[in-house]
N, C-alpha and C. Protein backbone atom coordinates (compact mmCIF):
# COMPACT_ATOMS: atom_id res chain seq x y z
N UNK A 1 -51.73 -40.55 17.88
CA UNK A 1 -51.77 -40.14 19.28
C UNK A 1 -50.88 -41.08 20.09
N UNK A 2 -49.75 -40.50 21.22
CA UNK A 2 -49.28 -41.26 21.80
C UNK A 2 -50.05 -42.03 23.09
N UNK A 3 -49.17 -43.31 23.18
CA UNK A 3 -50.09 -43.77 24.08
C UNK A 3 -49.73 -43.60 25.46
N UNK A 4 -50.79 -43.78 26.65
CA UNK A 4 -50.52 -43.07 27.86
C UNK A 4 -50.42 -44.17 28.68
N UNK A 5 -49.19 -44.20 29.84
CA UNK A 5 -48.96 -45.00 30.90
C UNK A 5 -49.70 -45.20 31.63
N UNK A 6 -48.74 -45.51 33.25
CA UNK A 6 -49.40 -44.88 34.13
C UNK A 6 -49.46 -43.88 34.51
N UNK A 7 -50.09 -43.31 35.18
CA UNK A 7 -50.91 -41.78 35.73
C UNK A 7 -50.90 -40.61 34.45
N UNK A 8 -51.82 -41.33 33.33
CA UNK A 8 -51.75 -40.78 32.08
C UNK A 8 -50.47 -39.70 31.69
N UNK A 9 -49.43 -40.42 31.72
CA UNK A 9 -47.86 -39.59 31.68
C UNK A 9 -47.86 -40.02 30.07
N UNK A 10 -47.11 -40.03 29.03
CA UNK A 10 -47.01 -40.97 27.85
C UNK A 10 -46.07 -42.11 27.84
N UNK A 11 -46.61 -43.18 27.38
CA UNK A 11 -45.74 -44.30 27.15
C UNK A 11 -44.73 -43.74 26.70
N UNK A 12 -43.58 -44.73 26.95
CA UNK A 12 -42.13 -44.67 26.44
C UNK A 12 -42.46 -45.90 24.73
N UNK A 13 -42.54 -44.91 23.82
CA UNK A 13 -42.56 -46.26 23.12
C UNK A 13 -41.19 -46.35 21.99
N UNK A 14 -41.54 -47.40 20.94
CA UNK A 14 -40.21 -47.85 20.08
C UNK A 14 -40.40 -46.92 18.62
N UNK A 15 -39.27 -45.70 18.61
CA UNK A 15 -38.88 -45.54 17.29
C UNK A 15 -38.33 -45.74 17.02
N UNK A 16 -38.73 -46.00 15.28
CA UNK A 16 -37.29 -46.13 14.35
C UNK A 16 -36.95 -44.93 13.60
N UNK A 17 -35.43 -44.74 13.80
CA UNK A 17 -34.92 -43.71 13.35
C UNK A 17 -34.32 -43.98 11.75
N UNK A 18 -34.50 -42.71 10.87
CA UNK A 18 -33.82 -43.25 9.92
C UNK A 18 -34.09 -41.63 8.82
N UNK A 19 -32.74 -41.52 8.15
CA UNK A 19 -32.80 -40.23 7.24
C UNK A 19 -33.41 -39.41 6.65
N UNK A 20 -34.12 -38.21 7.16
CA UNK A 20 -34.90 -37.60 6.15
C UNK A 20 -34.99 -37.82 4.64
N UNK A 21 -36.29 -37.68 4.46
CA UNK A 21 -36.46 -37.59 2.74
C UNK A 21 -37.34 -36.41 2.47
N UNK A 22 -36.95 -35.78 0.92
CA UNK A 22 -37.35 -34.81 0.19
C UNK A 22 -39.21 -34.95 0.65
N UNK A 23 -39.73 -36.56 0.23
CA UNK A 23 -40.88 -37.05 0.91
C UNK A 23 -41.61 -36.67 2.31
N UNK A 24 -40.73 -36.31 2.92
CA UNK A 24 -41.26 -35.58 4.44
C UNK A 24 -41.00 -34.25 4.90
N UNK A 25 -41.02 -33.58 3.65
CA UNK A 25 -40.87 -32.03 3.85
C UNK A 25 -42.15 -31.23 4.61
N UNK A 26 -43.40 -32.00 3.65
CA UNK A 26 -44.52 -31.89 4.58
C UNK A 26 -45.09 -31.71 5.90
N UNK A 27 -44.62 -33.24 6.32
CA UNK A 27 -45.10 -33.70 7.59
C UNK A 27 -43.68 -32.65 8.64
N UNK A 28 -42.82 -32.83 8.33
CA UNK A 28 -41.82 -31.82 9.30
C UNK A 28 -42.09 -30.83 9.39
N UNK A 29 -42.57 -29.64 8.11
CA UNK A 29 -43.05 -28.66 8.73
C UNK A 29 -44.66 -28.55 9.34
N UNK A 30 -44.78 -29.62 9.41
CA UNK A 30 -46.49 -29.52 9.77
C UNK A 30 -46.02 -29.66 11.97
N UNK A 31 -44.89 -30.83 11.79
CA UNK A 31 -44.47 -30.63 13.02
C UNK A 31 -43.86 -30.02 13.46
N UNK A 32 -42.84 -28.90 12.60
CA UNK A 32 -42.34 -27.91 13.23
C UNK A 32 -43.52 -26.89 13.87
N UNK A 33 -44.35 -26.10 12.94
CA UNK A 33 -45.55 -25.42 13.61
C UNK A 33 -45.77 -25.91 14.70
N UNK A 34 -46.52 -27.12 14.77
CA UNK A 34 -47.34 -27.53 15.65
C UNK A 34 -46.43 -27.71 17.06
N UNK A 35 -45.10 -27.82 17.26
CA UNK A 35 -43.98 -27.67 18.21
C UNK A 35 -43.75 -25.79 18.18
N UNK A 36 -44.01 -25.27 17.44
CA UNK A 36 -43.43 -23.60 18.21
C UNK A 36 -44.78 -23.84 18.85
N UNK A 37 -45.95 -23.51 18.00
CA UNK A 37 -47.41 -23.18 18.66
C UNK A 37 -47.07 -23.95 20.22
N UNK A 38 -46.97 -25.25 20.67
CA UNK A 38 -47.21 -25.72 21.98
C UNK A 38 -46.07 -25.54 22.57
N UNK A 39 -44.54 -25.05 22.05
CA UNK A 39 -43.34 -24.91 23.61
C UNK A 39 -43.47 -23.61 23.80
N UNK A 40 -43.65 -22.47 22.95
CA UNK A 40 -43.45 -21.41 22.61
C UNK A 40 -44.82 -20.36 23.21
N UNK A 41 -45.75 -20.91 23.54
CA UNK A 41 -47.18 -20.30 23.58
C UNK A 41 -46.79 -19.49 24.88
N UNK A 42 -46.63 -18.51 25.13
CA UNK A 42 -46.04 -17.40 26.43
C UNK A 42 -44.78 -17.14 26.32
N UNK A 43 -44.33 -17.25 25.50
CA UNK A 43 -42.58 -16.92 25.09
C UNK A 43 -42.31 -16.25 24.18
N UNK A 44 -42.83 -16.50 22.85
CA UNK A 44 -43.05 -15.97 21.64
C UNK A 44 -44.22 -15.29 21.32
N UNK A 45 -44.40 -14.24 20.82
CA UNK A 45 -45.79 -13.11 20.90
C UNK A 45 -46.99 -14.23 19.74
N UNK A 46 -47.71 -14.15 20.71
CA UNK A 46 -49.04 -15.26 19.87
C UNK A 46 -49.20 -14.65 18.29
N UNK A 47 -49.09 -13.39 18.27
CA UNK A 47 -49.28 -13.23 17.18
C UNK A 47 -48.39 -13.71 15.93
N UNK A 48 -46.87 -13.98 16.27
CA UNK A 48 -45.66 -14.47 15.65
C UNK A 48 -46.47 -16.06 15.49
N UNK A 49 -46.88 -16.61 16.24
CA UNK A 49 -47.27 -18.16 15.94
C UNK A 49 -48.49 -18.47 15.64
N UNK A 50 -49.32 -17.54 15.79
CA UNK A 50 -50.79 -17.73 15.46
C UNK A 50 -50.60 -17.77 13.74
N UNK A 51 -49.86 -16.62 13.25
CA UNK A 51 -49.61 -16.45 11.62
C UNK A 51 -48.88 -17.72 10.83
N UNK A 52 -47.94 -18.30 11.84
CA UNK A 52 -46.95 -19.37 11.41
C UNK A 52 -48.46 -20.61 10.38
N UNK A 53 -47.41 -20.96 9.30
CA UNK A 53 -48.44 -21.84 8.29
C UNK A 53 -47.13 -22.86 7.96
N UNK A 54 -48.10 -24.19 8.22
CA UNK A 54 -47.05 -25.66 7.50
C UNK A 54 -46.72 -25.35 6.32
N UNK A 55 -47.82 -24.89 5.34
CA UNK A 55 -47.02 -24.59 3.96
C UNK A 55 -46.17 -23.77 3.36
N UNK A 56 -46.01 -22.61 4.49
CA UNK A 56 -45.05 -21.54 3.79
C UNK A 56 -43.59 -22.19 4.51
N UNK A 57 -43.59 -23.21 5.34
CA UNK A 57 -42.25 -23.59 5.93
C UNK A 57 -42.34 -25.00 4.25
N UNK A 58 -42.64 -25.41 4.11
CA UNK A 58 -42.39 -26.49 2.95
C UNK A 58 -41.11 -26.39 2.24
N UNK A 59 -41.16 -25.32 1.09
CA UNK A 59 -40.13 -25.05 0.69
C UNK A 59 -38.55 -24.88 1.31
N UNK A 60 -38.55 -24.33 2.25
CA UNK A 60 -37.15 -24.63 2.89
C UNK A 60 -36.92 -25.90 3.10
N UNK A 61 -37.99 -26.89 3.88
CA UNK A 61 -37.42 -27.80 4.55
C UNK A 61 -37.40 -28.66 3.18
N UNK A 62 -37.51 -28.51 1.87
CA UNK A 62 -37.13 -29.16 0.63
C UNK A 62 -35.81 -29.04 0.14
N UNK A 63 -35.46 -27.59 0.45
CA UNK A 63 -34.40 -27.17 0.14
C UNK A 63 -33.20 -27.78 1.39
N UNK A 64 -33.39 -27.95 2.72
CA UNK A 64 -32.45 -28.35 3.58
C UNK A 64 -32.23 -30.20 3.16
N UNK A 65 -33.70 -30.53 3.10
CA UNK A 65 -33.51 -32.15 2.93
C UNK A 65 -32.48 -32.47 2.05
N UNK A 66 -32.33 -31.07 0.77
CA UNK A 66 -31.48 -31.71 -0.28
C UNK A 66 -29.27 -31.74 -0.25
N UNK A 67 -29.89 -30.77 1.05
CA UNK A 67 -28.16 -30.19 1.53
C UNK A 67 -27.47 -31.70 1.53
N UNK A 68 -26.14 -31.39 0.96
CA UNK A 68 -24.95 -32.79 1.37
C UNK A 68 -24.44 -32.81 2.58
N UNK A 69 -23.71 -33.60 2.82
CA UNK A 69 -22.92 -33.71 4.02
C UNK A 69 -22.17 -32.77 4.43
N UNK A 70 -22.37 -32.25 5.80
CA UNK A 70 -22.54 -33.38 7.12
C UNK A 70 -24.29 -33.02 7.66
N UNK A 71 -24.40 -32.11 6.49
CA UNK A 71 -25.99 -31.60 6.72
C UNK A 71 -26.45 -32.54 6.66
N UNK A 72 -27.92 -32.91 8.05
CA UNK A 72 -28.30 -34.35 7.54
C UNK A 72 -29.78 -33.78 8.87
N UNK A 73 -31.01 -34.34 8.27
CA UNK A 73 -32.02 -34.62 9.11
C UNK A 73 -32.40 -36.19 9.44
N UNK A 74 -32.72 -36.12 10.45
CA UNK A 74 -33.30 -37.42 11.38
C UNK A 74 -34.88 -37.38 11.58
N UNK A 75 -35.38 -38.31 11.21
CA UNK A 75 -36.66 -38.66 11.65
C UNK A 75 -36.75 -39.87 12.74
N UNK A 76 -37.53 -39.57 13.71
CA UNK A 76 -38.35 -40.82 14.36
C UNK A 76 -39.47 -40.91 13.97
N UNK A 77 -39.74 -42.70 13.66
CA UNK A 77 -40.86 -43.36 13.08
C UNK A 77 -42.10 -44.25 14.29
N UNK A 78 -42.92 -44.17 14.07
CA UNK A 78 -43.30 -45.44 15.01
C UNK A 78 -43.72 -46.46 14.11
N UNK A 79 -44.39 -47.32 14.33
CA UNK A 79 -44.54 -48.90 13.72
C UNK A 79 -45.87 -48.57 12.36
N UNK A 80 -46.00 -47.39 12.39
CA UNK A 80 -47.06 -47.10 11.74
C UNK A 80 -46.25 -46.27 10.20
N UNK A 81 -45.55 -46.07 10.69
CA UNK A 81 -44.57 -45.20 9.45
C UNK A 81 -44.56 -43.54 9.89
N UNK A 82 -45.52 -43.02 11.15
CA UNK A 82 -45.76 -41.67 11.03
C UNK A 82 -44.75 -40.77 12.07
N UNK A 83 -44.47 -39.80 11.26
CA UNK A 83 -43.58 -39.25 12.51
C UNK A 83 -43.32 -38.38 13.36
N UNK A 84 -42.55 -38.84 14.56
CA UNK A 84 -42.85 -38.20 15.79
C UNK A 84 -42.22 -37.27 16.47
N UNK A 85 -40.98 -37.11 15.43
CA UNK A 85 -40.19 -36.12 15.67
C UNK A 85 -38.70 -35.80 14.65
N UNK A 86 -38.29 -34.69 14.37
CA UNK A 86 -37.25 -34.83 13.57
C UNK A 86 -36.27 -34.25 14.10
N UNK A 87 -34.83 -34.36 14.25
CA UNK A 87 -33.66 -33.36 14.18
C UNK A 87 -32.66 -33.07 13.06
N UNK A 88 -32.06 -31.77 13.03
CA UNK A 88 -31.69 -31.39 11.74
C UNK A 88 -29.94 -30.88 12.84
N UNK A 89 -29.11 -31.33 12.05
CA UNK A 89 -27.66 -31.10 12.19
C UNK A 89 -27.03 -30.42 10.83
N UNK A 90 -26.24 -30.27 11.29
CA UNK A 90 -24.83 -29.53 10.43
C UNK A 90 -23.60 -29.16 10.51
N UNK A 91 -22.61 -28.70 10.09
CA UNK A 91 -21.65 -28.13 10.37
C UNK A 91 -21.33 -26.82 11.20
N UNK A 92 -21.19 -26.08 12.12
CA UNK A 92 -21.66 -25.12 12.72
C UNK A 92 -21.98 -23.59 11.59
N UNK A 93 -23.21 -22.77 12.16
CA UNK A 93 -23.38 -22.08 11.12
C UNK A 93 -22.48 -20.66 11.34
N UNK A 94 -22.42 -20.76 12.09
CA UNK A 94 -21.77 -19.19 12.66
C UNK A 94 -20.48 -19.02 13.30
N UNK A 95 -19.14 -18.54 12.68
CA UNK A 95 -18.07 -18.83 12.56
C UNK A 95 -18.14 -18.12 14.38
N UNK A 96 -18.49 -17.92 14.99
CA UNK A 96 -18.44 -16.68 16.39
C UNK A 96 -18.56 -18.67 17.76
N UNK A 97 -19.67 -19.20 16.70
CA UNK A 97 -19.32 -20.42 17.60
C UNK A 97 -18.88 -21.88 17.55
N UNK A 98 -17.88 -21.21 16.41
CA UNK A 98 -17.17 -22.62 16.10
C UNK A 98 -15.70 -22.61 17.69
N UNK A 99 -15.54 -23.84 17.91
CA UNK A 99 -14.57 -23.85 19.00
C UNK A 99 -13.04 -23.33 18.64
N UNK A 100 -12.29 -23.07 19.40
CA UNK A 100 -10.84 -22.85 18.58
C UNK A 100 -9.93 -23.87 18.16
N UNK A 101 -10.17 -24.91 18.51
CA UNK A 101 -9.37 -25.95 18.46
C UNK A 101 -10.01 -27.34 17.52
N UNK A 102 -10.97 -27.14 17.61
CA UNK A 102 -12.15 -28.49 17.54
C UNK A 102 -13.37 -28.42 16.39
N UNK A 103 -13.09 -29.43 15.27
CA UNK A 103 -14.08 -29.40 14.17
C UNK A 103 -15.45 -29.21 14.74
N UNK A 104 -16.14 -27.93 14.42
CA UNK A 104 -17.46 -28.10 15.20
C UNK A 104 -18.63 -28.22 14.61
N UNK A 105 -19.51 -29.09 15.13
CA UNK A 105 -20.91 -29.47 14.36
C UNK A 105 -21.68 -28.27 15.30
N UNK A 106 -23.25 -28.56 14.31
CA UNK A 106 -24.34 -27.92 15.13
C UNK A 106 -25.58 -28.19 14.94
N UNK A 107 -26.50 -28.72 16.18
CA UNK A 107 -27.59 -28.77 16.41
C UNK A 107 -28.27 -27.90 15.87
N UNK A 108 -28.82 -28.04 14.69
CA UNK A 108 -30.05 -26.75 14.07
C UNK A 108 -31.01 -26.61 14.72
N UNK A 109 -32.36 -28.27 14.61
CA UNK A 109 -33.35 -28.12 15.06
C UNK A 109 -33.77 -29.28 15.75
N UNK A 110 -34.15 -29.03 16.79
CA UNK A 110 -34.93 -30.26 16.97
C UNK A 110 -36.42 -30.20 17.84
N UNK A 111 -37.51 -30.84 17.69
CA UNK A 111 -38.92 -30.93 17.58
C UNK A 111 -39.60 -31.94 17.59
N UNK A 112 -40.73 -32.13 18.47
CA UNK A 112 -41.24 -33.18 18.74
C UNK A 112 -42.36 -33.14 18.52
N UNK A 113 -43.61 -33.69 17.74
CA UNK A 113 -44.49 -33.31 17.44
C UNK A 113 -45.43 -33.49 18.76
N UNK A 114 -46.70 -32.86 19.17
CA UNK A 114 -46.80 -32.66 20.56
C UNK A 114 -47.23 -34.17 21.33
N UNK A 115 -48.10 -34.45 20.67
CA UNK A 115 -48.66 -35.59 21.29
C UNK A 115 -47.52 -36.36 21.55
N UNK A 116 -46.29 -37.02 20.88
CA UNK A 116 -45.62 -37.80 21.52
C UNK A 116 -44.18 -37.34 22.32
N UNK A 117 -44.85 -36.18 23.10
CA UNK A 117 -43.82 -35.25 24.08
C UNK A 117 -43.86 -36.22 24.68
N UNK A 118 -42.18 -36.78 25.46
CA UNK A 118 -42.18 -37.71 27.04
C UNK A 118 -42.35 -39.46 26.28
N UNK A 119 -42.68 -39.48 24.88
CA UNK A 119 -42.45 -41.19 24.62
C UNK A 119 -41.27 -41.67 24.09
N UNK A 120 -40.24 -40.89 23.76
CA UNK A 120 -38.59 -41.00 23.47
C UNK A 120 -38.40 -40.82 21.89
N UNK A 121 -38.76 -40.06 21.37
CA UNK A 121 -38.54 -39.92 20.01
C UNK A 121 -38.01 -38.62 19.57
N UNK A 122 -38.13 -38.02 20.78
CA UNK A 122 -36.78 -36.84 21.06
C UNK A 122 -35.67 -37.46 21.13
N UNK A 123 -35.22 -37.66 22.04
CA UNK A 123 -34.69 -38.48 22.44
C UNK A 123 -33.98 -39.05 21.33
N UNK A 124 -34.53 -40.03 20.40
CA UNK A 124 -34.23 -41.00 19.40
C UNK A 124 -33.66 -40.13 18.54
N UNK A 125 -34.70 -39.17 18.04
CA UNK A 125 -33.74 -38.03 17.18
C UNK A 125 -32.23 -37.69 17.32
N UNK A 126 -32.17 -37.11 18.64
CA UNK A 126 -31.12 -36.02 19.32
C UNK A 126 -29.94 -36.98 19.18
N UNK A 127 -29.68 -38.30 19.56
CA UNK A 127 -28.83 -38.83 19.78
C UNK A 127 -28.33 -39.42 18.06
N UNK A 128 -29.42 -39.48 17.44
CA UNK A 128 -29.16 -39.96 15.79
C UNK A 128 -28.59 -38.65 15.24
N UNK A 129 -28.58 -37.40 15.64
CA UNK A 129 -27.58 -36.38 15.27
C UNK A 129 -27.15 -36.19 15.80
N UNK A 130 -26.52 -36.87 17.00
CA UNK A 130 -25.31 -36.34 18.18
C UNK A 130 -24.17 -37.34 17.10
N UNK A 131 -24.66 -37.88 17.08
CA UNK A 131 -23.42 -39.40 16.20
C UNK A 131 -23.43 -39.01 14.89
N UNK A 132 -24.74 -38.57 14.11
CA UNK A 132 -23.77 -38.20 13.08
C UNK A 132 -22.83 -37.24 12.85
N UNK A 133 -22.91 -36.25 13.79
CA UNK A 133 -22.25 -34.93 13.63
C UNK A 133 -20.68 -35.75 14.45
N UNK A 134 -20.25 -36.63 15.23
CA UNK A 134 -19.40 -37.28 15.51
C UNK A 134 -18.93 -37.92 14.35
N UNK A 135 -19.28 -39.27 13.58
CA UNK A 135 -19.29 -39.73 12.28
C UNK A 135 -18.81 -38.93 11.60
N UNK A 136 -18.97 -37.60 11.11
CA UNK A 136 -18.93 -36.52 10.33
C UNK A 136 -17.63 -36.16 10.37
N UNK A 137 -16.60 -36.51 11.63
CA UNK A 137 -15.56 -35.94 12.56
C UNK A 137 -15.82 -34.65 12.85
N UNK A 138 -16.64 -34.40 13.34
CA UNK A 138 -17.02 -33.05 14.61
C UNK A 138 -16.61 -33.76 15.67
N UNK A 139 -15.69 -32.90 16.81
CA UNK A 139 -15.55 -33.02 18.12
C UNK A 139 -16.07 -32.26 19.39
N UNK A 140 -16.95 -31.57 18.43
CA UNK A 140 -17.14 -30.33 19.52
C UNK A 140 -18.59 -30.11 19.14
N UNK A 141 -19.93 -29.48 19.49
CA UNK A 141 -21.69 -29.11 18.67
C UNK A 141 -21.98 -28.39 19.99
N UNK A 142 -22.42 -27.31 19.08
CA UNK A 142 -22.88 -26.60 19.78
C UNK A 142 -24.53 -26.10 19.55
N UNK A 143 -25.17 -25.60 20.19
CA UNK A 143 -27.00 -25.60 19.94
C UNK A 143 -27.46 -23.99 20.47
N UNK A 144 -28.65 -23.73 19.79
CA UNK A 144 -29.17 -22.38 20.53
C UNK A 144 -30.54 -22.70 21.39
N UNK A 145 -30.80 -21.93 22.40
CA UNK A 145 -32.36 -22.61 22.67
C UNK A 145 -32.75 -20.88 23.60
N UNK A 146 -33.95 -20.77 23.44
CA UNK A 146 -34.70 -19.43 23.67
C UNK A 146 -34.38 -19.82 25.32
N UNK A 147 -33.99 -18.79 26.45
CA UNK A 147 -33.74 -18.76 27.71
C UNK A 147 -34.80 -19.38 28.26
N UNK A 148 -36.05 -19.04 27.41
CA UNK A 148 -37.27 -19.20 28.52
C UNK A 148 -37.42 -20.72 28.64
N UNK A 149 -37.58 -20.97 27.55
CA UNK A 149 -37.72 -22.75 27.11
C UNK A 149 -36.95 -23.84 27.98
N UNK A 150 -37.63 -23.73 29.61
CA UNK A 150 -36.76 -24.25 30.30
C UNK A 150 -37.03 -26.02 29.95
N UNK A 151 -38.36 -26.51 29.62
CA UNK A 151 -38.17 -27.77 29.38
C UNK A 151 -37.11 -27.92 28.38
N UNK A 152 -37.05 -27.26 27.45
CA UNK A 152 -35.91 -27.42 26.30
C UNK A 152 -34.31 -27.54 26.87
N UNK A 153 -34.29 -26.93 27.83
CA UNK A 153 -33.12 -26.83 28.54
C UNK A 153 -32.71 -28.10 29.37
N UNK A 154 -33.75 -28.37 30.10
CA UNK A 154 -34.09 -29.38 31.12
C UNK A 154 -33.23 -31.00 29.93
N UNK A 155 -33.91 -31.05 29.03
CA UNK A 155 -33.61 -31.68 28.34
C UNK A 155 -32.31 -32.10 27.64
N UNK A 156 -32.00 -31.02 26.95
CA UNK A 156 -30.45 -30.49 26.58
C UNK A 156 -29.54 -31.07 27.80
N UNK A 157 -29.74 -30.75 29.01
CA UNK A 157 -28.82 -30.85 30.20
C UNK A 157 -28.49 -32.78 30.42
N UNK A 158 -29.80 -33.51 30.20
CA UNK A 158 -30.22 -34.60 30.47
C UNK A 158 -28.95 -35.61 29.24
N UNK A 159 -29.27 -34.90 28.14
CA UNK A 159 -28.07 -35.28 26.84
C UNK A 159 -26.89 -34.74 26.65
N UNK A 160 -26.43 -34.10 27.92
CA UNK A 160 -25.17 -33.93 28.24
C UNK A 160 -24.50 -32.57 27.57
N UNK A 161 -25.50 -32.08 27.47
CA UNK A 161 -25.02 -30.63 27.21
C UNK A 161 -25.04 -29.57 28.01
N UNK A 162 -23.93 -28.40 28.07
CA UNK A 162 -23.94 -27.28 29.19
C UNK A 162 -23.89 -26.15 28.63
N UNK A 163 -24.76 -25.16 29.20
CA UNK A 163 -24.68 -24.04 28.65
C UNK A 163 -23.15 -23.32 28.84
N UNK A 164 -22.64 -22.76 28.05
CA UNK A 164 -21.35 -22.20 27.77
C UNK A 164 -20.79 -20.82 28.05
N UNK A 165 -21.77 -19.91 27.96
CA UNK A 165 -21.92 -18.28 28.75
C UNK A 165 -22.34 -17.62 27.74
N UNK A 166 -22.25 -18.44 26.05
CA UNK A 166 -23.04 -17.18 24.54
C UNK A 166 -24.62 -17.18 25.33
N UNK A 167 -24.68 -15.92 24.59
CA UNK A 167 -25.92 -15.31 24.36
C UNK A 167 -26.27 -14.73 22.84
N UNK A 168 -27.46 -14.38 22.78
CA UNK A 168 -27.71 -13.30 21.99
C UNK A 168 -29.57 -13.08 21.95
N UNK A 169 -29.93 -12.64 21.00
CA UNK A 169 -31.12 -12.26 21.07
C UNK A 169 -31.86 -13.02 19.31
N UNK A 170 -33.06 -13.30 20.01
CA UNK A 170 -33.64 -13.95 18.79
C UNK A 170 -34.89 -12.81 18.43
N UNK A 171 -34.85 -12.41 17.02
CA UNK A 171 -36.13 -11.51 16.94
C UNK A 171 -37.57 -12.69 16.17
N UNK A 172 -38.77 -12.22 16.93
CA UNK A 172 -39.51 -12.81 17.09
C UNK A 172 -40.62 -11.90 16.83
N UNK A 173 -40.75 -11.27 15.84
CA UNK A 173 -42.01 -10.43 15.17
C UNK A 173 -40.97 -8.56 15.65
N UNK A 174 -42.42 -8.44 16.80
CA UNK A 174 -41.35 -6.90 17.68
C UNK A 174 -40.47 -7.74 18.65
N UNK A 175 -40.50 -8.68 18.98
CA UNK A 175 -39.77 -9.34 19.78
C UNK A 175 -38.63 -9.26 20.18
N UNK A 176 -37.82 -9.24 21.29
CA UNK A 176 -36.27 -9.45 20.94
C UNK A 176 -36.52 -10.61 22.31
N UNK A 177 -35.78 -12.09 22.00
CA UNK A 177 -35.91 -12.62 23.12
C UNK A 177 -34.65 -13.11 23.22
N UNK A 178 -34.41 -13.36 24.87
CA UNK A 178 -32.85 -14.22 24.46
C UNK A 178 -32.97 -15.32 24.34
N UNK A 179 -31.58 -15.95 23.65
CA UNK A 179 -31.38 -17.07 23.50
C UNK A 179 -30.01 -17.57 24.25
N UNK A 180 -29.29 -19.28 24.43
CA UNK A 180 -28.18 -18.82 25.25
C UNK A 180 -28.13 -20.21 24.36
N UNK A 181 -26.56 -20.43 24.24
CA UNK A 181 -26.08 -21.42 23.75
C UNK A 181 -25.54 -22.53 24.98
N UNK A 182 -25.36 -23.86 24.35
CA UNK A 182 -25.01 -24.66 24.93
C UNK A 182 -24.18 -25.38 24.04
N UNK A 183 -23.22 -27.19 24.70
CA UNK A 183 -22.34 -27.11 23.75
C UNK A 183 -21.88 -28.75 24.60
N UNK A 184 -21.58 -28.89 23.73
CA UNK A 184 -20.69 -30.73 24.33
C UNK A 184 -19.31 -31.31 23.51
N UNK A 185 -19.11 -31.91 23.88
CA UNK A 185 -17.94 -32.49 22.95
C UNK A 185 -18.43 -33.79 22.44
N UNK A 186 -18.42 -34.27 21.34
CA UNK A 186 -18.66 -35.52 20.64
C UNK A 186 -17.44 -36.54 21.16
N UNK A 187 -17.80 -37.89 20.94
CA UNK A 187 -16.44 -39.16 20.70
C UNK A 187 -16.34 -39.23 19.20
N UNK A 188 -14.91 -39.74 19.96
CA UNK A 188 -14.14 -40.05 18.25
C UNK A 188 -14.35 -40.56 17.55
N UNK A 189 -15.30 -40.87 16.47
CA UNK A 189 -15.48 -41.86 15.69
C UNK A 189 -14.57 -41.66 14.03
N UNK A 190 -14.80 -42.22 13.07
CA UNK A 190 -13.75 -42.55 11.68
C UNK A 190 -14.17 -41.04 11.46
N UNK A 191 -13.42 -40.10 10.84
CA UNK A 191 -13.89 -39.13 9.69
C UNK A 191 -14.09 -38.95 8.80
N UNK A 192 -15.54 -38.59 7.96
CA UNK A 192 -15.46 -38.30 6.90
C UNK A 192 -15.40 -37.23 6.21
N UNK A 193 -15.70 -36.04 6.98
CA UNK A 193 -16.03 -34.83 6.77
C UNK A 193 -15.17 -33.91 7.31
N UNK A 194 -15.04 -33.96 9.08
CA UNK A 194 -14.34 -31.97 8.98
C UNK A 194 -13.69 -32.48 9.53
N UNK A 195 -12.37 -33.12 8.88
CA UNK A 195 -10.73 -32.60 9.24
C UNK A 195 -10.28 -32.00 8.31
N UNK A 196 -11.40 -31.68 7.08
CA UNK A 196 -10.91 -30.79 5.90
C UNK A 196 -12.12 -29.59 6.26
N UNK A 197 -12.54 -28.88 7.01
CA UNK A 197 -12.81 -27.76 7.48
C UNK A 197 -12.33 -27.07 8.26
């Protein structure tokens, strides 16, 4: 449980960030669920998240942990070892939003498990895959986020990202909801990866 400030807001506290492992396939999808169920609850049809199960997400997130480069997940830790949030990067997936000019990465996922919403381990994540997808030589990342999900947005904006004018629609059981992209440019750091993409 995170701990609470003043005017029971949550402490800002200290994670440590550091590379997914095959080892935390578990606990990520236990926090992915538990992040649709609480951003998603009036956005996404209850019935789409009421069904959602940590164990039937397992297997993928075994299968992503094992992806090579520039595919890479981030965990935040607290002093306890447990964690509080993960983000998942990559190379962009969808040739419609790669830039024209500019090696482009992409924000897959990112999730905060609820209790430590507002103590910086978002935060800690987001920026540990803003740099690697830079590192990677990406100059350009782009992200999707459901329209409604304005804290998600709120956020995004805060880490220097702008929505760009994509759209499209996310299906969500009968659902069709939109989604709208956003997008930043990385700094230059060494390349290892996409000046050969």
């Amino acid at each position: 449980m995170a701990r609470r400030g003043a005017l029971g807001h949550p402490a800002v506290m200290s994670w440590t960030v550091r590379r997914a492992g095959a080892a935390d396939a578990e606990e990520i999808a236990r926090i992915n669920v538990a992040s649709w169920r609480h951003a998603y609850r009036g956005i996404v049809p209850d019935a789409v998240l009421d069904r959602m199960l940590p164990e039937s997400r397992v297997p993928g997130w075994r299968r992503w942990l094992a992806l090579p480069a520039p595919a890479a997940v981030f965990v935040a830790v607290d002093a306890t070892g447990r964690i509080g949030a993960y983000c998942g990067v990559d190379a962009v997936r969808e040739e419609g939003d790669r830039h024209a000019d500019l090696p482009t990465g992409e924000l897959c996922a990112i999730y905060v498990d609820p209790p430590n919403l507002g103590t910086g381990a978002g935060r800690a994540v987001h920026d540990a895959g803003v740099w690697h997808l830079a590192e990677q030589g990406f100059r350009y990342a782009v992200l999707w986020v459901l329209e409604a999900n304005t804290s998600a947005r709120r956020f995004y904006r805060s880490r220097g990202w702008r929505a760009d004018g994509g759209s499209k629609q996310y299906e969500a059981g009968e659902a069709q909801l939109p989604e709208v992209r956003y997008a930043r440019f990385l700094p230059a750091t060494r390349s290892r990866y996409a000046s050969s993409v």
